[in-house]
Protein backbone atom coordinates (compact mmCIF):
# COMPACT_ATOMS: atom_id res chain seq x y z
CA UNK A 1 87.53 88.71 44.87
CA UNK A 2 84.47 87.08 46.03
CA UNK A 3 86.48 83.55 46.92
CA UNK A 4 88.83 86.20 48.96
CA UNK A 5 85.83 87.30 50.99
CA UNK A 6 84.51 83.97 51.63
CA UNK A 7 88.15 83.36 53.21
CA UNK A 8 88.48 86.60 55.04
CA UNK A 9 85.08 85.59 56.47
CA UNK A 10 85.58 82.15 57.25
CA UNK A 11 88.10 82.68 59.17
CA UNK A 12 87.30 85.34 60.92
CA UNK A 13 84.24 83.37 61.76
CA UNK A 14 86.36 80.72 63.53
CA UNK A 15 88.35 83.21 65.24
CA UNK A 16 85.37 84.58 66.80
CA UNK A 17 84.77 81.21 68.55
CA UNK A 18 87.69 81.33 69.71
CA UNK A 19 87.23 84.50 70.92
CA UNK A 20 84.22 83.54 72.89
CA UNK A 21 85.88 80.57 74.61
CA UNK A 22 88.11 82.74 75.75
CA UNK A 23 85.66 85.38 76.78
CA UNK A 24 83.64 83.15 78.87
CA UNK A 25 86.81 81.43 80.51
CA UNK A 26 88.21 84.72 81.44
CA UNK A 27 85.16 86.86 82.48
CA UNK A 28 82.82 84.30 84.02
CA UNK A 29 84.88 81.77 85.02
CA UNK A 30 88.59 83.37 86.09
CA UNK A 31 87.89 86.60 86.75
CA UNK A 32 84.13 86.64 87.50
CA UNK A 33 82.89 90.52 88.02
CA UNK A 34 83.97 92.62 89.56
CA UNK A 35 87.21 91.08 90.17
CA UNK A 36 88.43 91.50 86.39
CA UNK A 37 87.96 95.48 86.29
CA UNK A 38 89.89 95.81 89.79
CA UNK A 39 92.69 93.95 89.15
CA UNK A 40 92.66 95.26 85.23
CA UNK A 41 92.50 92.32 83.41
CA UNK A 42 90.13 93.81 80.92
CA UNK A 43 92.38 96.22 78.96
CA UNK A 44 95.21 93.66 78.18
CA UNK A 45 93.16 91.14 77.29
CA UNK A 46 90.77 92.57 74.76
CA UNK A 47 93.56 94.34 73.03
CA UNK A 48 95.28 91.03 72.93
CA UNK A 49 92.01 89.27 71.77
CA UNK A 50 90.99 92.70 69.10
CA UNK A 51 94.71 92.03 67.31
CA UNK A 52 94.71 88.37 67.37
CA UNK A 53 91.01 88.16 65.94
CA UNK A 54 91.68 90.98 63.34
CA UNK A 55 94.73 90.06 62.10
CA UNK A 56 94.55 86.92 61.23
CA UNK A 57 91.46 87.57 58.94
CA UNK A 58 92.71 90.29 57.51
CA UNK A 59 96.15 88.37 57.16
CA UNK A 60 94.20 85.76 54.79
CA UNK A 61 92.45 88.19 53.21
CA UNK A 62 95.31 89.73 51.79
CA UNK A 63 97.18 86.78 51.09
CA UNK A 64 94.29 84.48 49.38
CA UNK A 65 94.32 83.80 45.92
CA UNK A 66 92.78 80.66 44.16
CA UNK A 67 95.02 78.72 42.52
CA UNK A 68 98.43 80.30 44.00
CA UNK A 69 100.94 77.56 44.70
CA UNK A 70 102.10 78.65 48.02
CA UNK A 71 98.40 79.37 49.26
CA UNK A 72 98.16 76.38 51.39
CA UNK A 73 101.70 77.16 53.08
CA UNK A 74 100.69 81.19 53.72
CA UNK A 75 97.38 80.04 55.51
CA UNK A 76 99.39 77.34 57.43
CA UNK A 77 101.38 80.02 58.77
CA UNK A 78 99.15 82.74 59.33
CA UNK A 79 97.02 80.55 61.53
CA UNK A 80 99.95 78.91 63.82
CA UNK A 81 101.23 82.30 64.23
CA UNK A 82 97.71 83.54 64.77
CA UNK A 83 97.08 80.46 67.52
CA UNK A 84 100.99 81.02 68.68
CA UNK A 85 100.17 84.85 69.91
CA UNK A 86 96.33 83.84 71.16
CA UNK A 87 97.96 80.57 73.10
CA UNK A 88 100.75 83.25 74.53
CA UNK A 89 98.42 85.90 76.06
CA UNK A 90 95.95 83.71 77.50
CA UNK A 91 98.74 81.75 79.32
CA UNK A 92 99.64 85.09 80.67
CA UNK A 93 96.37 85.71 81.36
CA UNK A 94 96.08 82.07 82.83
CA UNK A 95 98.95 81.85 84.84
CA UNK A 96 97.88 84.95 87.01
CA UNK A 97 94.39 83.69 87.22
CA UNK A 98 92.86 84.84 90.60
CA UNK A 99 93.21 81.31 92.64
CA UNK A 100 91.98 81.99 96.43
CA UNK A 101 90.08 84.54 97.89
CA UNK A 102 91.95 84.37 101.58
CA UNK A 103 90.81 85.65 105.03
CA UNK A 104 93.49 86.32 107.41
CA UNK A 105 92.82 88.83 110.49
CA UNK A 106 90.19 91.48 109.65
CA UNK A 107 90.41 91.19 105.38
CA UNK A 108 90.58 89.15 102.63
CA UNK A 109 93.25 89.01 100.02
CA UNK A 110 92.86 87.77 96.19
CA UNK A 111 95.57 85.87 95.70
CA UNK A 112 96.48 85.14 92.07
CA UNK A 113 98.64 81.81 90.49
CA UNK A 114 101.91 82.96 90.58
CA UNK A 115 102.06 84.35 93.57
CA UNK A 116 101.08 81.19 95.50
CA UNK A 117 104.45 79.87 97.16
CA UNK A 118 104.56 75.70 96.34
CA UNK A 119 107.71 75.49 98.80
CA UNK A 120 106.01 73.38 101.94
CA UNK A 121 103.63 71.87 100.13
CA UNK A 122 104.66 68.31 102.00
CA UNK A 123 103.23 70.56 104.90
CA UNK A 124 99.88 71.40 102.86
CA UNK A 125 96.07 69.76 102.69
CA UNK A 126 95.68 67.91 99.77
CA UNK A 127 92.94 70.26 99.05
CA UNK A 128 95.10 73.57 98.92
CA UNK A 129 97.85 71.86 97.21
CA UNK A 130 96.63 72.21 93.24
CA UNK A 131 95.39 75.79 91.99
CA UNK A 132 91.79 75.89 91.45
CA UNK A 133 90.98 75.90 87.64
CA UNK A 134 86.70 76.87 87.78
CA UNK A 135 87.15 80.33 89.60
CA UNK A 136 88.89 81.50 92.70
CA UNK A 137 87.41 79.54 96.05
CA UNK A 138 87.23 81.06 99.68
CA UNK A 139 89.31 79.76 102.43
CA UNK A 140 91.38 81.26 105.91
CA UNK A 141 94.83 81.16 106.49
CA UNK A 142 96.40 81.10 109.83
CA UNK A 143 99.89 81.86 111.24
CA UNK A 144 102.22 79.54 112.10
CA UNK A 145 102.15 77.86 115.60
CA UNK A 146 105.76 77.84 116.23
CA UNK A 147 106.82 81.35 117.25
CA UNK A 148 110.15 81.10 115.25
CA UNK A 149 108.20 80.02 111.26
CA UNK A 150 105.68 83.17 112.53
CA UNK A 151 108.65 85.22 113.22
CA UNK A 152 110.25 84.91 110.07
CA UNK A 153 107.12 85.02 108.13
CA UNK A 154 106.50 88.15 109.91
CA UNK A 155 109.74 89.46 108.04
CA UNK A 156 109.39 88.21 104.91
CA UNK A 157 106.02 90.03 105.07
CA UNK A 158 107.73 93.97 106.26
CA UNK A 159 110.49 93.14 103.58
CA UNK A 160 107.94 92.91 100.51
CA UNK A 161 108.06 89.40 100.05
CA UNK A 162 105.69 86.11 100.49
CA UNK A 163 103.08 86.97 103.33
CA UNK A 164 100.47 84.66 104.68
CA UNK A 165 97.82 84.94 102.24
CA UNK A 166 100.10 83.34 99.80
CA UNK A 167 101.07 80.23 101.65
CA UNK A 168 98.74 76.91 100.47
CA UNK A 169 100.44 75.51 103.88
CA UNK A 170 99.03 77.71 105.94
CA UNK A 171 95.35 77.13 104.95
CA UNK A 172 92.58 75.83 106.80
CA UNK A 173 88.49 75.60 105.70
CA UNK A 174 86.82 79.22 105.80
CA UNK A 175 84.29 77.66 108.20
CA UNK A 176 86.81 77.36 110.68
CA UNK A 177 87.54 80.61 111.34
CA UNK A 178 83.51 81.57 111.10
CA UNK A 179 83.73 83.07 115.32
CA UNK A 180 87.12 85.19 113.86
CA UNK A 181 84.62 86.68 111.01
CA UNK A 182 82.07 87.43 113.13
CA UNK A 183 84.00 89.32 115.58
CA UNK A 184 86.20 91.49 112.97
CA UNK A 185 83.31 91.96 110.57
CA UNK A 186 82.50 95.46 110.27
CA UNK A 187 78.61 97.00 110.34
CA UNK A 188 77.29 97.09 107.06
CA UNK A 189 75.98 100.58 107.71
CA UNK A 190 79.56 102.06 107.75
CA UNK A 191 79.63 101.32 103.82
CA UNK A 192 77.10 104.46 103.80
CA UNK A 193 79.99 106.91 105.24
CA UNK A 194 82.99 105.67 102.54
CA UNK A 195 80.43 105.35 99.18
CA UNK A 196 77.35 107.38 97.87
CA UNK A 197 74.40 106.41 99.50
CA UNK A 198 73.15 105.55 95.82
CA UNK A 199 75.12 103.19 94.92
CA UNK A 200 75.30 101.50 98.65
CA UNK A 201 71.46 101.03 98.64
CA UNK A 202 71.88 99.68 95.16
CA UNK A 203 74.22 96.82 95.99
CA UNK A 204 72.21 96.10 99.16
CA UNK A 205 68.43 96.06 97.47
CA UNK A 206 70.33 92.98 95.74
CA UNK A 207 71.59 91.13 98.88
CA UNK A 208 69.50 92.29 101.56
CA UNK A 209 71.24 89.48 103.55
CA UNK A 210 74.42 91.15 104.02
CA UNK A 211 74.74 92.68 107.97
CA UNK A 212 78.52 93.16 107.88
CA UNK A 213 81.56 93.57 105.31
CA UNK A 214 85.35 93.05 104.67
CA UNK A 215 87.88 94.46 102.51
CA UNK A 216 89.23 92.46 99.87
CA UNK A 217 92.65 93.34 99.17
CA UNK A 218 93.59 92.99 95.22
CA UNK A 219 96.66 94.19 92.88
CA UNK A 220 94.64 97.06 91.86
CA UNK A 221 91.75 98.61 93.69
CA UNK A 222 90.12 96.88 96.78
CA UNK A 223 87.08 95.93 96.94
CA UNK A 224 84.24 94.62 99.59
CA UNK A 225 83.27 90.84 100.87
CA UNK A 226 79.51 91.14 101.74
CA UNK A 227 79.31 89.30 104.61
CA UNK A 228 75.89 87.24 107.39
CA UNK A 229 77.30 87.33 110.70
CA UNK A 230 77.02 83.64 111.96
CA UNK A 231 77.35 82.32 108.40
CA UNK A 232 80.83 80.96 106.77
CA UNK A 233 80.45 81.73 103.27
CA UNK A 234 80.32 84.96 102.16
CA UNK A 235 77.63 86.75 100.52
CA UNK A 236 78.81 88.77 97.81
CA UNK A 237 81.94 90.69 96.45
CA UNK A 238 80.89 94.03 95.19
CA UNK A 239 83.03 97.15 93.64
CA UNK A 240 82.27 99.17 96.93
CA UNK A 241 84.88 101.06 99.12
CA UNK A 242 85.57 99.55 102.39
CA UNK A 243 87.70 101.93 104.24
């Protein structure tokens, strides 16, 4: 029995490194606060991450026995099975990794991997054309110069389908559009009238910078772009209401 133990916790020992790895890719690096808990990321992955790292353990545990002839072969496959489900869900979790944090017109949209739209990317910057792998990174988009390409994009927006947030062609440097910012940013006091004055001062007394704010537009529940008038890069996102 004891042997059995030293199994069970052995490997659930490893699995918790795993576990970790994947913890710090996913919440500090992918989906830094408070992007994770809008676009609700959390729930899927620590139920995937709670079965994977249980069951395997517990898999061995029940299965170890010194001196069984098939031991080797059970362990074999309760650990490719176990790395088969944990290399599954974070590839899902992966694969709609928040990728650019987009300003277009008076917000900013999170747009995640897959729904980034690859198809003019002989048209797009070398910098927009690979999806960033450290965290999503800030840039502007702007519509199309020909009339006819910002027609139809205007239609494939109003019929639920790629918009201009999702097109790597249509990117350009945030700084460029810093005089667009300025002018559509909205007063930071307004935040006071759509949250409790609480929790407003409390995001504030942390970046006593911020003068004016955004929307950002997620999957799941916008949130706000803290935002110095005059300055590109913005300040903060924070799990405030915006409108």
């Amino acid at each position: 029995m004891r042997s059995r133990f030293l199994a069970f916790a052995f490997h659930l020992g490893n699995s918790m490194v795993l576990a970790l790895i994947a913890i710090t890719l996913v919440y500090l690096v992918w989906y830094p606060n408070p992007i994770a808990a809008a676009v609700g990321v959390g729930d899927v992955f620590l139920m995937m991450l709670g079965i994977d790292v249980v069951l395997g353990p517990v898999m061995t545990f029940i299965v170890y026995k010194q001196g069984k002839k098939t031991l080797v072969l059970d362990l074999t496959v309760i650990v490719l099975i176990q790395l088969a489900a944990f290399g599954y869900g974070l590839h899902a979790i992966t694969a709609a990794r928040p990728a650019w944090l987009v300003y277009s017109g008076s917000r900013f949209d999170l747009v995640q991997a897959n729904d980034l739209v690859f198809r003019y990317s002989d048209q797009t910057s070398s910098e927009f054309r690979s999806v960033p792998w450290w965290g999503p990174k800030w840039v502007a988009a702007r519509l199309p110069g020909d009339v006819k390409k910002r027609n139809e994009l205007m239609m494939s927006a109003f019929g639920g389908r790629e918009d201009l947030p999702q097109r790597p062609d249509l990117y350009v440097p945030l700084e460029r559009e810093i005089d667009a910012m300025a002018a559509k940013a909205q007063p930071i006091s307004k935040l006071a009238a759509l949250n409790t004055p609480e929790s407003v001062q409390k995001i504030l007394a942390k970046w006593p910078r911020a003068d004016t704010f955004m929307p950002l537009i997620t999957k799941g529940r916008p949130l706000t772009v803290l935002l110095k008038k005059g300055q590109a890069q913005p300040i903060a996102i924070v799990d405030l209401k915006a409108f």
